[in-house]
PDB file of N, CA and C in Angstrom:
ATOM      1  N   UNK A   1     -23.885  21.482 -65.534  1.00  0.00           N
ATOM      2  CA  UNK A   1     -24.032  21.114 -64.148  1.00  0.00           C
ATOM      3  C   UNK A   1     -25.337  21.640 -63.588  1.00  0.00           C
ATOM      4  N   UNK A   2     -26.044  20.988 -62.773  1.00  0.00           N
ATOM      5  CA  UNK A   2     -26.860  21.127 -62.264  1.00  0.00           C
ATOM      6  C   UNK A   2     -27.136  21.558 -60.622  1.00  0.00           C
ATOM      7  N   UNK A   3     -27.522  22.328 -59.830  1.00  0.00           N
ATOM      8  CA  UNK A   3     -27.214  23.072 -58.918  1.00  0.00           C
ATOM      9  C   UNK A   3     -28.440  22.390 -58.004  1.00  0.00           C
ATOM     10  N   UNK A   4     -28.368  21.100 -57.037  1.00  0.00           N
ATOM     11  CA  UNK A   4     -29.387  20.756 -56.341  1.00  0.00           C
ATOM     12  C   UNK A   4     -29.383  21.886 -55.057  1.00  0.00           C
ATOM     13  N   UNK A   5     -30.471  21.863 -54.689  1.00  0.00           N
ATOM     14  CA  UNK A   5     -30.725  22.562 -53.802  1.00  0.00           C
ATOM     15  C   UNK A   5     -31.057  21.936 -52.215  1.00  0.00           C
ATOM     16  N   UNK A   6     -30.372  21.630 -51.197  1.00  0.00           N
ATOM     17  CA  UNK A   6     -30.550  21.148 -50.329  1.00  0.00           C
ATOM     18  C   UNK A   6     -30.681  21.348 -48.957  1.00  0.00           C
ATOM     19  N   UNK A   7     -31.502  21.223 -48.250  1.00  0.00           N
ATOM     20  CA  UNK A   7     -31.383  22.098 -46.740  1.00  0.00           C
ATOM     21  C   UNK A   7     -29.806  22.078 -45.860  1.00  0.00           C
ATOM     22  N   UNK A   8     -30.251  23.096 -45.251  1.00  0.00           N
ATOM     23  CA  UNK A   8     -29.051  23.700 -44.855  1.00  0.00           C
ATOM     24  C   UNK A   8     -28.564  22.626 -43.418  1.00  0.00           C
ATOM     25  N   UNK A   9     -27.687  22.661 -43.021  1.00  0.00           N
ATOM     26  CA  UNK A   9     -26.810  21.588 -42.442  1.00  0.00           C
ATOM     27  C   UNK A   9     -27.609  21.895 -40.714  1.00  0.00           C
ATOM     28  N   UNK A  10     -28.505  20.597 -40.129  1.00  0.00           N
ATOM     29  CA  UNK A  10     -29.232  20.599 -39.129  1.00  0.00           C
ATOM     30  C   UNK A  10     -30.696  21.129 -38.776  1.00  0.00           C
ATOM     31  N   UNK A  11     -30.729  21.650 -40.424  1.00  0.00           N
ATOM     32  CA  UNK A  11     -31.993  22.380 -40.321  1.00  0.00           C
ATOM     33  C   UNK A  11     -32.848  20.829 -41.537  1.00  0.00           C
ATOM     34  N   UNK A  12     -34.174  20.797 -40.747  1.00  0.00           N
ATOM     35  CA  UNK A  12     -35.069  19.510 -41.501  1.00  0.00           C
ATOM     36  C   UNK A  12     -35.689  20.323 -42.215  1.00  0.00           C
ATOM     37  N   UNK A  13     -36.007  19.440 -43.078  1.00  0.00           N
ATOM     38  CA  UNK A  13     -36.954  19.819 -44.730  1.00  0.00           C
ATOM     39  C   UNK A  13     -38.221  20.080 -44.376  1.00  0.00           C
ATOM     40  N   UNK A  14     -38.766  20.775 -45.583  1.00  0.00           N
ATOM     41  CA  UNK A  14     -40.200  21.649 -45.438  1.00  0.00           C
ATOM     42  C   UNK A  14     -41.372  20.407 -44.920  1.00  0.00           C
ATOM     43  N   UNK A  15     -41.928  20.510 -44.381  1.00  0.00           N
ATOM     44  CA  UNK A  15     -43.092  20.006 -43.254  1.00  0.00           C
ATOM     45  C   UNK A  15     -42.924  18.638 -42.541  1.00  0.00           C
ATOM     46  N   UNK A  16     -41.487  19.123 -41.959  1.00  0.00           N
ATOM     47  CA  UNK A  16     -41.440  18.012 -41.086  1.00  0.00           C
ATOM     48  C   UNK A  16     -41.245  18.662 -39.387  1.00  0.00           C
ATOM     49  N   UNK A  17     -41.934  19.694 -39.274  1.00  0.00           N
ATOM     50  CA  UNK A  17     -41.543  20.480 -38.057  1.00  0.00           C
ATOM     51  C   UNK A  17     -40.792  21.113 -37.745  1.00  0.00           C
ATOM     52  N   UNK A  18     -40.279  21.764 -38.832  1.00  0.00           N
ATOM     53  CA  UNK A  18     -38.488  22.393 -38.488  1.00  0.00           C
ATOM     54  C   UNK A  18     -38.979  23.661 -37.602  1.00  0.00           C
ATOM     55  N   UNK A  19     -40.089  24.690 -37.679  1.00  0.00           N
ATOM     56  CA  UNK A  19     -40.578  25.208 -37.087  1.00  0.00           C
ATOM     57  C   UNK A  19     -40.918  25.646 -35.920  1.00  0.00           C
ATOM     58  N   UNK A  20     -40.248  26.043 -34.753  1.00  0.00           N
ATOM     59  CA  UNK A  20     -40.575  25.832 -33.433  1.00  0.00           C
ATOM     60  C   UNK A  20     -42.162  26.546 -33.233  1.00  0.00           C
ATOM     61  N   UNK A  21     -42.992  26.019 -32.385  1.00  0.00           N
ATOM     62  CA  UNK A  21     -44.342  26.450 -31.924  1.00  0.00           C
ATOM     63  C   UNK A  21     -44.266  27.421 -30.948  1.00  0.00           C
ATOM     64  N   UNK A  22     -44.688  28.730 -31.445  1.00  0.00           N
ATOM     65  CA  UNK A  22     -44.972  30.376 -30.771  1.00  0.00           C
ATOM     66  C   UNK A  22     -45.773  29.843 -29.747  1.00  0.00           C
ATOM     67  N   UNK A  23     -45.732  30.181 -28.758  1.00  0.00           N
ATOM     68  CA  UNK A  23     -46.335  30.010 -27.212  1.00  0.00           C
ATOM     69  C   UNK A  23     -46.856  31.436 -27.052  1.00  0.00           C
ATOM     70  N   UNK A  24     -48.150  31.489 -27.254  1.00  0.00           N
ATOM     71  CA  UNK A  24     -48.880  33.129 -26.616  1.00  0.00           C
ATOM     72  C   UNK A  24     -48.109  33.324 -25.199  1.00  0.00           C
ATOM     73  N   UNK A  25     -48.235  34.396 -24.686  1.00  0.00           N
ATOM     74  CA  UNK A  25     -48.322  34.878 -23.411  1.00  0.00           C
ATOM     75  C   UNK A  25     -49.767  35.277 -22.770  1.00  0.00           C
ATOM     76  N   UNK A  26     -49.740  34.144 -20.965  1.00  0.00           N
ATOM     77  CA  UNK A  26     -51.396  34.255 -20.786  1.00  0.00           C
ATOM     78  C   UNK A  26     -51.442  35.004 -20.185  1.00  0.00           C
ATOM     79  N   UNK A  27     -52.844  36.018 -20.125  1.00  0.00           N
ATOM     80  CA  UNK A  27     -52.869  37.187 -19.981  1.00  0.00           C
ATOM     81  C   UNK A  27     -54.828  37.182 -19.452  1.00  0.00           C
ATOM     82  N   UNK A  28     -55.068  37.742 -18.269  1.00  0.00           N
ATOM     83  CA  UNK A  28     -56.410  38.344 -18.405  1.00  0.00           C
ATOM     84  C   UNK A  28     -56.976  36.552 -17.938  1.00  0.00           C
ATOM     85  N   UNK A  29     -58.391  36.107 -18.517  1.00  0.00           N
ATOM     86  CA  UNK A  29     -58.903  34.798 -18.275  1.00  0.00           C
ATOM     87  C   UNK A  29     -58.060  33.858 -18.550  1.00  0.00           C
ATOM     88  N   UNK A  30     -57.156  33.957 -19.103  1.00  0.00           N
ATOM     89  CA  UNK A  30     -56.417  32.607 -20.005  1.00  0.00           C
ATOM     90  C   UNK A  30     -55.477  31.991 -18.726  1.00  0.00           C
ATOM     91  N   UNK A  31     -54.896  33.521 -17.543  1.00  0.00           N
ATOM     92  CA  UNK A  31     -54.175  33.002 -16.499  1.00  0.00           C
ATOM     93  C   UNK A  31     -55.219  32.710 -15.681  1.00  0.00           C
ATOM     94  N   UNK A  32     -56.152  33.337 -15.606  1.00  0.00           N
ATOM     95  CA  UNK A  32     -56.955  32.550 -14.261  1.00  0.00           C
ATOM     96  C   UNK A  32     -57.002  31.527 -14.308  1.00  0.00           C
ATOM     97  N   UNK A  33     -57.917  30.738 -15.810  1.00  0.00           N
ATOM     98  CA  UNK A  33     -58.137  29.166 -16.124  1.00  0.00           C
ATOM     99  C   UNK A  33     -56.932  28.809 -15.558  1.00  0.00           C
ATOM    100  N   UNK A  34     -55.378  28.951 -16.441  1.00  0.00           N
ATOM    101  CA  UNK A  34     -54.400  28.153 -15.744  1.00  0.00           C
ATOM    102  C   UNK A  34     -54.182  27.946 -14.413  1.00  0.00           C
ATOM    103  N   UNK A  35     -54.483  29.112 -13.733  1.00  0.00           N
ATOM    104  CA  UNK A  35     -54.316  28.906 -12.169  1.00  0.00           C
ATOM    105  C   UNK A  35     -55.052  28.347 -11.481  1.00  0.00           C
ATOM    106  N   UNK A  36     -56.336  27.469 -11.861  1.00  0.00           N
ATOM    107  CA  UNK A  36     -57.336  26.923 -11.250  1.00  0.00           C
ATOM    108  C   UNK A  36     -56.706  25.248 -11.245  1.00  0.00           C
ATOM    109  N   UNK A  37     -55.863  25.422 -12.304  1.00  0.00           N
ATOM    110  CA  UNK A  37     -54.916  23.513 -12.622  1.00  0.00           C
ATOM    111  C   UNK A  37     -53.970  23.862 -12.135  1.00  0.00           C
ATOM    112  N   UNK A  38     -53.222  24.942 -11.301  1.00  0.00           N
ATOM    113  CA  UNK A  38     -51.804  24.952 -11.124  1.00  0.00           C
ATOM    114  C   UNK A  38     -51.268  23.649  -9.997  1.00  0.00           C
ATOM    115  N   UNK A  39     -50.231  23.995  -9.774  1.00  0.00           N
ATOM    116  CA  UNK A  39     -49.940  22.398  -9.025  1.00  0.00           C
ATOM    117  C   UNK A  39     -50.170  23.106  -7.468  1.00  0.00           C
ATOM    118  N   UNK A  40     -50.446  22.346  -6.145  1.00  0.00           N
ATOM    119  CA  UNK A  40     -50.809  22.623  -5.159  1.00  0.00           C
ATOM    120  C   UNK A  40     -49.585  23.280  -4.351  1.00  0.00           C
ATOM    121  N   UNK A  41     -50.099  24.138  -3.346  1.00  0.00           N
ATOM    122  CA  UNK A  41     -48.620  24.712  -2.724  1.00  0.00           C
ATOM    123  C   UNK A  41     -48.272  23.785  -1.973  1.00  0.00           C
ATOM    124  N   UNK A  42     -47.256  23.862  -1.318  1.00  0.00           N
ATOM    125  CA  UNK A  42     -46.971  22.597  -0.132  1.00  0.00           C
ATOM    126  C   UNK A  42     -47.278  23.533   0.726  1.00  0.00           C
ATOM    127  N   UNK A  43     -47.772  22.422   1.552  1.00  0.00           N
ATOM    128  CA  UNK A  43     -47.968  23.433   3.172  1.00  0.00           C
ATOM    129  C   UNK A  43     -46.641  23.371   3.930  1.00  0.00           C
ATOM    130  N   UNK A  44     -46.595  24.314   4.967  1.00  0.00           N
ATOM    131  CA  UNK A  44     -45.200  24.353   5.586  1.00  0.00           C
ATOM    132  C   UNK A  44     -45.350  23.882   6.925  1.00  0.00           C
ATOM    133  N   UNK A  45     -46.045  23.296   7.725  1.00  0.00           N
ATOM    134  CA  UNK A  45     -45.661  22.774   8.790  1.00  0.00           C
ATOM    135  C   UNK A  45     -46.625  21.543   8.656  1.00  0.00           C
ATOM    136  N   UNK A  46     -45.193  20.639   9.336  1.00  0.00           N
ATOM    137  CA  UNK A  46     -45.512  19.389   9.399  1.00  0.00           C
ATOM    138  C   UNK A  46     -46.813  18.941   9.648  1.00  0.00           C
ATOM    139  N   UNK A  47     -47.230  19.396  11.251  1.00  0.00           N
ATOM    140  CA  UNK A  47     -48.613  19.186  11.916  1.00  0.00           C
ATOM    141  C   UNK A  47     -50.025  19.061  10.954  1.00  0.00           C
ATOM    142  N   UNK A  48     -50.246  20.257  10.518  1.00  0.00           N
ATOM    143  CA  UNK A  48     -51.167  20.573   9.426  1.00  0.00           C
ATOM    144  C   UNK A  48     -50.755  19.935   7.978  1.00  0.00           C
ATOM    145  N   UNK A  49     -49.983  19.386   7.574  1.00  0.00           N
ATOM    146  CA  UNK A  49     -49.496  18.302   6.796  1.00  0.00           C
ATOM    147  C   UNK A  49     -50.303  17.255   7.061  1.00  0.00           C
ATOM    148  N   UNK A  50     -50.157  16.938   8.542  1.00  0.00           N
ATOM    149  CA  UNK A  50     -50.220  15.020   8.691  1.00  0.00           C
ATOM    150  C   UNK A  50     -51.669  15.186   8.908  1.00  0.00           C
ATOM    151  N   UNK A  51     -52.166  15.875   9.526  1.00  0.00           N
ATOM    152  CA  UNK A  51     -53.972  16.107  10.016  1.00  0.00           C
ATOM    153  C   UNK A  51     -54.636  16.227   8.452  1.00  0.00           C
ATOM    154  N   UNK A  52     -54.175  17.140   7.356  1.00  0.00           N
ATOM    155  CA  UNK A  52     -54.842  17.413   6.293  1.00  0.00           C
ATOM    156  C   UNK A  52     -54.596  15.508   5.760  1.00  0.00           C
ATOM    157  N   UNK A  53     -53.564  15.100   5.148  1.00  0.00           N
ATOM    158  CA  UNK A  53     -53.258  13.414   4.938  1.00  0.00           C
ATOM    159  C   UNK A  53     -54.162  12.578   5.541  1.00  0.00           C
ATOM    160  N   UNK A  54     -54.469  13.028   7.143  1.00  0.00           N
ATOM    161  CA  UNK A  54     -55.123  11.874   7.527  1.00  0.00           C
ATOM    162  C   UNK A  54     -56.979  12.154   7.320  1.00  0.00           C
ATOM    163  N   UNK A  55     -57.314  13.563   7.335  1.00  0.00           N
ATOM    164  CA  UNK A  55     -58.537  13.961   7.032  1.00  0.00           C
ATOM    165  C   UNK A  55     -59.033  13.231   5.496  1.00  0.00           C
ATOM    166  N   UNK A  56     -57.817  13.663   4.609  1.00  0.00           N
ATOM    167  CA  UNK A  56     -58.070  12.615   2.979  1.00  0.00           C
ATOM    168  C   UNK A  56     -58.772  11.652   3.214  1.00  0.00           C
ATOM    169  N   UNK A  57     -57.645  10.876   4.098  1.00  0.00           N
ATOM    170  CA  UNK A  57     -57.676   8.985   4.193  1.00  0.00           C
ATOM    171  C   UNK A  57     -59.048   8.876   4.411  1.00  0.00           C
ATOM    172  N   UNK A  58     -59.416   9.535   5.742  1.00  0.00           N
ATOM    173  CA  UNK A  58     -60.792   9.293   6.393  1.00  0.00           C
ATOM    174  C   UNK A  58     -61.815   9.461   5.718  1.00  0.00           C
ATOM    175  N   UNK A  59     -62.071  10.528   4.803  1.00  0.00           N
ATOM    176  CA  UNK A  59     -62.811  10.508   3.657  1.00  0.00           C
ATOM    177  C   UNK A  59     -63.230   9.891   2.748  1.00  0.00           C
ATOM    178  N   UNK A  60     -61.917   8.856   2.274  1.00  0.00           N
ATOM    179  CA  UNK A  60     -61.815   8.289   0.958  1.00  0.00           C
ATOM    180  C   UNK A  60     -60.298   7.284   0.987  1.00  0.00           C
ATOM    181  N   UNK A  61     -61.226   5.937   1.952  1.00  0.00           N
ATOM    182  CA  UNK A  61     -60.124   5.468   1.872  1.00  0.00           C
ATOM    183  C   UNK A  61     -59.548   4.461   0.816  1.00  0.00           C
ATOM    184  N   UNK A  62     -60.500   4.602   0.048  1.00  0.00           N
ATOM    185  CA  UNK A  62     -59.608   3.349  -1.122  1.00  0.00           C
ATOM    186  C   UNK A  62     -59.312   3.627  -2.021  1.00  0.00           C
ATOM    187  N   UNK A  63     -59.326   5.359  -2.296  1.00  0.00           N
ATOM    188  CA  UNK A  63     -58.881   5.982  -3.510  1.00  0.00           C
ATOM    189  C   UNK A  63     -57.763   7.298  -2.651  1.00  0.00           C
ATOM    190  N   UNK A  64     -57.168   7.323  -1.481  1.00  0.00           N
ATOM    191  CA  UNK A  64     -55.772   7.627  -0.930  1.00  0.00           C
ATOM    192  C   UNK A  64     -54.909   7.213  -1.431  1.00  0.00           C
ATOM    193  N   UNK A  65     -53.604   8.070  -1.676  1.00  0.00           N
ATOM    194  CA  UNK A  65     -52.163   7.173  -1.609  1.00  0.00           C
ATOM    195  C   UNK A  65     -51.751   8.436  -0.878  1.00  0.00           C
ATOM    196  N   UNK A  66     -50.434   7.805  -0.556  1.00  0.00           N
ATOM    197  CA  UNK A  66     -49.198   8.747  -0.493  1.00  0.00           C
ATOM    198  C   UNK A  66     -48.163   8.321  -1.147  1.00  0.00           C
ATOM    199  N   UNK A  67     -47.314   8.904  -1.362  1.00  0.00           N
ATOM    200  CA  UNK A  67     -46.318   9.341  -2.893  1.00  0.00           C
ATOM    201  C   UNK A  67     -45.095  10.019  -1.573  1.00  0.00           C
ATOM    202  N   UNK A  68     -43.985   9.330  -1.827  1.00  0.00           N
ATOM    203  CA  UNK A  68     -42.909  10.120  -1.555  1.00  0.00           C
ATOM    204  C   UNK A  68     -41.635  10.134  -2.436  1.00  0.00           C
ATOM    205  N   UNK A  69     -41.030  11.388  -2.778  1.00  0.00           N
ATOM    206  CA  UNK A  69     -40.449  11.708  -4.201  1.00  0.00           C
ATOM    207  C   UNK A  69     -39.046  12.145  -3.520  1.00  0.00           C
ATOM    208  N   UNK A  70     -37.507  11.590  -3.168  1.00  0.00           N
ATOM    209  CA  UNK A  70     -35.927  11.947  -2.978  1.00  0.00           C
ATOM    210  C   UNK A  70     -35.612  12.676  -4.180  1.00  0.00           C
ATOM    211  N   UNK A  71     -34.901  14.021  -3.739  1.00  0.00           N
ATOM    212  CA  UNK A  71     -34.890  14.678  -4.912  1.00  0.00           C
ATOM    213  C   UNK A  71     -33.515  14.870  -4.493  1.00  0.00           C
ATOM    214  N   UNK A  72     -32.510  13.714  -5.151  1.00  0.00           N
ATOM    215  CA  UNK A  72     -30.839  13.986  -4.234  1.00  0.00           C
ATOM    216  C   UNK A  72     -30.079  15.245  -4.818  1.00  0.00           C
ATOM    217  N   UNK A  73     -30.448  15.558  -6.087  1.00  0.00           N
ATOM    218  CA  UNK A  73     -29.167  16.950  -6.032  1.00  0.00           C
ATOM    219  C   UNK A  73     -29.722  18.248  -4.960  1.00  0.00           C
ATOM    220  N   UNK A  74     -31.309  18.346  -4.788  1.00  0.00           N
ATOM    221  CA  UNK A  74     -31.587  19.262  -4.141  1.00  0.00           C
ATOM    222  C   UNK A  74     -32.075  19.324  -2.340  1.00  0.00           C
ATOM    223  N   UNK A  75     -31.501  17.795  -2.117  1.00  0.00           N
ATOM    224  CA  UNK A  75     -31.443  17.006  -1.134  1.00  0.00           C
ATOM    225  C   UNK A  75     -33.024  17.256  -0.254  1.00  0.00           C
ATOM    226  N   UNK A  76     -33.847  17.016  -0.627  1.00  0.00           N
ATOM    227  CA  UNK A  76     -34.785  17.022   0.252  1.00  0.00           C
ATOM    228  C   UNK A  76     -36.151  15.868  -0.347  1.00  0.00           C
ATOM    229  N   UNK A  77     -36.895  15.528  -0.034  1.00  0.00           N
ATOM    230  CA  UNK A  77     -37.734  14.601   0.330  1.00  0.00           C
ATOM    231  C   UNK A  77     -39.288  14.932  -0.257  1.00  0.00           C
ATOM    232  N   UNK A  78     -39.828  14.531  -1.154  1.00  0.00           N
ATOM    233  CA  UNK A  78     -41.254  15.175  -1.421  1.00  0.00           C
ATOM    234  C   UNK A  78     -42.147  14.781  -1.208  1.00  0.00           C
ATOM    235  N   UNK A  79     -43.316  14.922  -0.188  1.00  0.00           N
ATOM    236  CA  UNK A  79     -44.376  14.191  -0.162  1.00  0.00           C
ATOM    237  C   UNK A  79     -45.986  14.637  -0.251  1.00  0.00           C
ATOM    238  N   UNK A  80     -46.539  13.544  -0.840  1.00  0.00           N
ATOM    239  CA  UNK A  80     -47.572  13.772  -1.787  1.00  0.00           C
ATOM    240  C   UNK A  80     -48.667  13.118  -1.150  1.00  0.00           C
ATOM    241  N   UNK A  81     -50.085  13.179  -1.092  1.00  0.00           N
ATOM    242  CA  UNK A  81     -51.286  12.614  -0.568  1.00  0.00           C
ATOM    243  C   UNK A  81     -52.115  13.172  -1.477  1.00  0.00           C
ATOM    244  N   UNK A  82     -52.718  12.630  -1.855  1.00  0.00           N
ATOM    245  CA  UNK A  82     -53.652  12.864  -2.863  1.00  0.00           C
ATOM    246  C   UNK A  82     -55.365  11.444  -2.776  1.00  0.00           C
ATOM    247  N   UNK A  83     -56.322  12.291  -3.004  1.00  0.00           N
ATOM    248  CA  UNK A  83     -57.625  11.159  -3.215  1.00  0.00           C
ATOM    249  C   UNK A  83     -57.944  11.621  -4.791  1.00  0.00           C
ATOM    250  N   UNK A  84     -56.870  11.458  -5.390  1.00  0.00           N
ATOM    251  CA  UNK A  84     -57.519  12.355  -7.037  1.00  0.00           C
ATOM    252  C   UNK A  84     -58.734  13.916  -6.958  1.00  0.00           C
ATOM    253  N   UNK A  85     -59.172  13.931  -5.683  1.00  0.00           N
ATOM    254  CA  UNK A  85     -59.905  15.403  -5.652  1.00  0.00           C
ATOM    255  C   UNK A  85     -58.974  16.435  -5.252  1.00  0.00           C
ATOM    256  N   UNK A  86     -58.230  15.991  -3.952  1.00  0.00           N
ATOM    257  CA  UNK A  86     -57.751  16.965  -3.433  1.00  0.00           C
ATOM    258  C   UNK A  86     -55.843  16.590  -3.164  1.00  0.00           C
ATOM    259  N   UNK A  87     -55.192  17.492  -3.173  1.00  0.00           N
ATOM    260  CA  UNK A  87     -53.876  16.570  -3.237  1.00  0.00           C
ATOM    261  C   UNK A  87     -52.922  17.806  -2.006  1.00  0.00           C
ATOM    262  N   UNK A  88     -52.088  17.241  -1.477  1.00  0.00           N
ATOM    263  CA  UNK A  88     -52.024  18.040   0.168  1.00  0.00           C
ATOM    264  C   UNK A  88     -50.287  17.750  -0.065  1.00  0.00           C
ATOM    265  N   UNK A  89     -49.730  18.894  -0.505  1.00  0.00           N
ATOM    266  CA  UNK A  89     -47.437  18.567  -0.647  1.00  0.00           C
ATOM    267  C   UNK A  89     -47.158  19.223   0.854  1.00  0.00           C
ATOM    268  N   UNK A  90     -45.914  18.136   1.029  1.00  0.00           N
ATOM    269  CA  UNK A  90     -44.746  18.541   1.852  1.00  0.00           C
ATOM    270  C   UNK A  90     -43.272  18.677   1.551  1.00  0.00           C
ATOM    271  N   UNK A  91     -42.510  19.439   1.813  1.00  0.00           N
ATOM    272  CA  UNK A  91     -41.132  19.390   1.405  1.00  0.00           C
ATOM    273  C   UNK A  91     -40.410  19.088   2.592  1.00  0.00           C
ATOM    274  N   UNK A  92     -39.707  18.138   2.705  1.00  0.00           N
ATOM    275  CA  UNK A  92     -38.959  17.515   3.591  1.00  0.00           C
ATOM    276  C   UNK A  92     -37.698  17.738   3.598  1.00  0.00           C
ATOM    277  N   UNK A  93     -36.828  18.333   4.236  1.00  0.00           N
ATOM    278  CA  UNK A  93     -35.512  19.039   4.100  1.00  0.00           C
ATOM    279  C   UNK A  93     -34.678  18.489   5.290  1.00  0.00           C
ATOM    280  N   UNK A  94     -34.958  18.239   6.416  1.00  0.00           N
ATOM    281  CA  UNK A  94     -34.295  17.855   7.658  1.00  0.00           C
ATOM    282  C   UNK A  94     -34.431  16.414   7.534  1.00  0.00           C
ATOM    283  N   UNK A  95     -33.611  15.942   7.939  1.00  0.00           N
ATOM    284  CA  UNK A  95     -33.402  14.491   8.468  1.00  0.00           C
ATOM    285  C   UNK A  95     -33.976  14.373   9.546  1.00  0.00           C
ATOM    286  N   UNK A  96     -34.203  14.935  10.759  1.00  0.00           N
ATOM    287  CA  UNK A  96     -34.970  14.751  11.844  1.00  0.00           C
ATOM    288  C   UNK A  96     -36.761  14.559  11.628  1.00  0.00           C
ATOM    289  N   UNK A  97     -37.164  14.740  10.276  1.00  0.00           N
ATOM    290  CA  UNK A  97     -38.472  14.584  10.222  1.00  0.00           C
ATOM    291  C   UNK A  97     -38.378  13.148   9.928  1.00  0.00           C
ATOM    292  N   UNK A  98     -37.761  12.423   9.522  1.00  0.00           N
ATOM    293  CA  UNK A  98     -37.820  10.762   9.255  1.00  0.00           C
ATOM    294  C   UNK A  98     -38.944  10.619  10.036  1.00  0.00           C
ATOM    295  N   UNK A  99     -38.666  10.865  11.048  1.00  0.00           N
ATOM    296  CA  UNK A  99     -39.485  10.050  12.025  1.00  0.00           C
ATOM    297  C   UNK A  99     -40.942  10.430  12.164  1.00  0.00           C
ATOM    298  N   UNK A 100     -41.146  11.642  12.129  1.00  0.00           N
ATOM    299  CA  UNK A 100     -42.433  11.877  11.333  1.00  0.00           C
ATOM    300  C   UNK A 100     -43.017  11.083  10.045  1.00  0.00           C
ATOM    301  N   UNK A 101     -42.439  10.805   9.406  1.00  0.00           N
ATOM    302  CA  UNK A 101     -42.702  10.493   7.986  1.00  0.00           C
ATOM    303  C   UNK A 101     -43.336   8.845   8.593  1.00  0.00           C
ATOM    304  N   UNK A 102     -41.981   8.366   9.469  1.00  0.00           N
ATOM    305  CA  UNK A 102     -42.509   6.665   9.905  1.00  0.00           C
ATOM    306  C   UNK A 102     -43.718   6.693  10.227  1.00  0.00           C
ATOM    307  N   UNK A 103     -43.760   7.784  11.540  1.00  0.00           N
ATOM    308  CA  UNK A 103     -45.050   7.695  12.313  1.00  0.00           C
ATOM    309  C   UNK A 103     -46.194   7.856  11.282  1.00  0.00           C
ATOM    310  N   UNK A 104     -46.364   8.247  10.099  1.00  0.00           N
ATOM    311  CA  UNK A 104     -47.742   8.796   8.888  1.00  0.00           C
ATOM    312  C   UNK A 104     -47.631   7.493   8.688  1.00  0.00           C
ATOM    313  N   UNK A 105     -46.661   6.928   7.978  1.00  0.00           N
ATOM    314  CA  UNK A 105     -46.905   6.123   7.215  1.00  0.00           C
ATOM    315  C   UNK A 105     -47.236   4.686   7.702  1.00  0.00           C
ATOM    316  N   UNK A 106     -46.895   4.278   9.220  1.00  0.00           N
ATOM    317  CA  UNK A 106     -47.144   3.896  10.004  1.00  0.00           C
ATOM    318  C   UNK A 106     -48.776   3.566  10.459  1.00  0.00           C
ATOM    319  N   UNK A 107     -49.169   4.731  10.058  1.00  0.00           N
ATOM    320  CA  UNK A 107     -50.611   5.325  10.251  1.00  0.00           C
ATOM    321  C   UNK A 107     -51.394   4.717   9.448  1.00  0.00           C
ATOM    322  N   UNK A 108     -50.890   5.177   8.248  1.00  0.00           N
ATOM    323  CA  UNK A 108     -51.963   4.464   6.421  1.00  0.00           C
ATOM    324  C   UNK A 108     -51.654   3.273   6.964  1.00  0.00           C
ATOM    325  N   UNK A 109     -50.786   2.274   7.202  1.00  0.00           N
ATOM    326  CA  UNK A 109     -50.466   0.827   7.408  1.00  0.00           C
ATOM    327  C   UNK A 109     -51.537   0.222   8.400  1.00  0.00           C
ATOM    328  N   UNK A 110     -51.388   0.619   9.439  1.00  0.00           N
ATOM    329  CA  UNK A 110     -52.400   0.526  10.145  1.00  0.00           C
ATOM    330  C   UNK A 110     -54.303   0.621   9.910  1.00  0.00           C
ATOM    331  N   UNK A 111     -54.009   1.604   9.195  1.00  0.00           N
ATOM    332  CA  UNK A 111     -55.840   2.104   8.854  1.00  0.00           C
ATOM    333  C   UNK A 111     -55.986   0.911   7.319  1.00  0.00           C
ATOM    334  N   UNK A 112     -54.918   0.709   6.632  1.00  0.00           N
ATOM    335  CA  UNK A 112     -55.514  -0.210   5.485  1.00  0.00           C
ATOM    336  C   UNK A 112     -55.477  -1.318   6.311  1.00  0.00           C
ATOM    337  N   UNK A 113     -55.025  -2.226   7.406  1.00  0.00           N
ATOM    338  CA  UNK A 113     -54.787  -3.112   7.982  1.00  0.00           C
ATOM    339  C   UNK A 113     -56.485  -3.454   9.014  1.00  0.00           C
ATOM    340  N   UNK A 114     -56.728  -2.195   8.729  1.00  0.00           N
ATOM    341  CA  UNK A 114     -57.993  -2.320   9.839  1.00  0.00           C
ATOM    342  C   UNK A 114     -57.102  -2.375  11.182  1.00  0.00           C
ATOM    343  N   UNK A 115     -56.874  -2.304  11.198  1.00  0.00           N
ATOM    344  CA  UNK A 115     -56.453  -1.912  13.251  1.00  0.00           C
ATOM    345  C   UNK A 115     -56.481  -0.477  13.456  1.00  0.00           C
ATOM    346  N   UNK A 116     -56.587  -0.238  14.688  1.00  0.00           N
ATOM    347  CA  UNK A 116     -57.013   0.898  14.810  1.00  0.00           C
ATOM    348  C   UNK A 116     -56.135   1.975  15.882  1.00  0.00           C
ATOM    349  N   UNK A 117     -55.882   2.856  15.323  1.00  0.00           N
ATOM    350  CA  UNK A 117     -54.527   3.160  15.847  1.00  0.00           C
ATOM    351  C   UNK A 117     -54.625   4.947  16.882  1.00  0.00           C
TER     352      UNK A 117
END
C-alpha cells in the first residue's frame, strides 16, 4: 500500500495562497504618508457644510457632484461633495434636516440649470 499524501481538510495546496499576508504595523513616516490619503472628517454643522458645497460648485462647476449615501441599520444619511480635489462629508442623523438637504440640492439644480438663485 501506498500512503498518498494529501492536504489537510480546508487548507489549499502549496502555492495557491493558502498563506495569509503579514500586514506591518505603520509607524513613524509610513503613518504620516497614510494620513495625508485618510478619508475626510465630516464637518459637524450643517451651515459650514452647505457654504463649503457651495464654495466647491463655484469653483469648479463641471467637475462637482454631490453623493448622498442611507446607511439604514445605522439610520442616518451620508453626504458627500467632492470636485476630485477637495471632498467636504456630512452625517445626517435627524429627519428635520431633509429640508436642508432639499434646499442644497435645490441649489446644484438651479446653478446647473443656469438660473440664478
Amino acid at each position: 500500500m501506498s500512503a498518498k499524501s494529501t492536504p489537510a481538510k480546508g487548507k489549499k495546496g502549496k502555492g495557491t495562497g493558502s498563506s495569509p499576508t503579514k500586514r506591518k504595523a505603520l509607524v513613524g513616516p509610513a503613518l504620516a504618508e497614510k494620513a495625508k490619503f485618510s478619508k475626510p472628517p465630516y464637518i459637524q454643522a450643517w451651515d459650514a457644510f452647505e457654504r463649503e458645497a457651495k464654495r466647491l460648485y463655484q469653483r469648479n462647476p463641471n467637475n462637482t457632484r454631490l453623493f448622498s449615501k442611507y446607511r439604514a441599520p445605522d439610520e442616518f444619511l451620508e453626504l458627500k461633495v467632492t470636485d476630485d480635489v477637495k471632498c467636504v462629508k456630512y452625517l445626517m442623523t435627524a429627519q428635520a434636516d431633509m429640508y436642508n438637504l432639499e434646499k442644497l440640492n435645490l441649489w446644484f439644480m438651479e446653478q446647473a440649470m443656469g438660473k440664478k438663485a
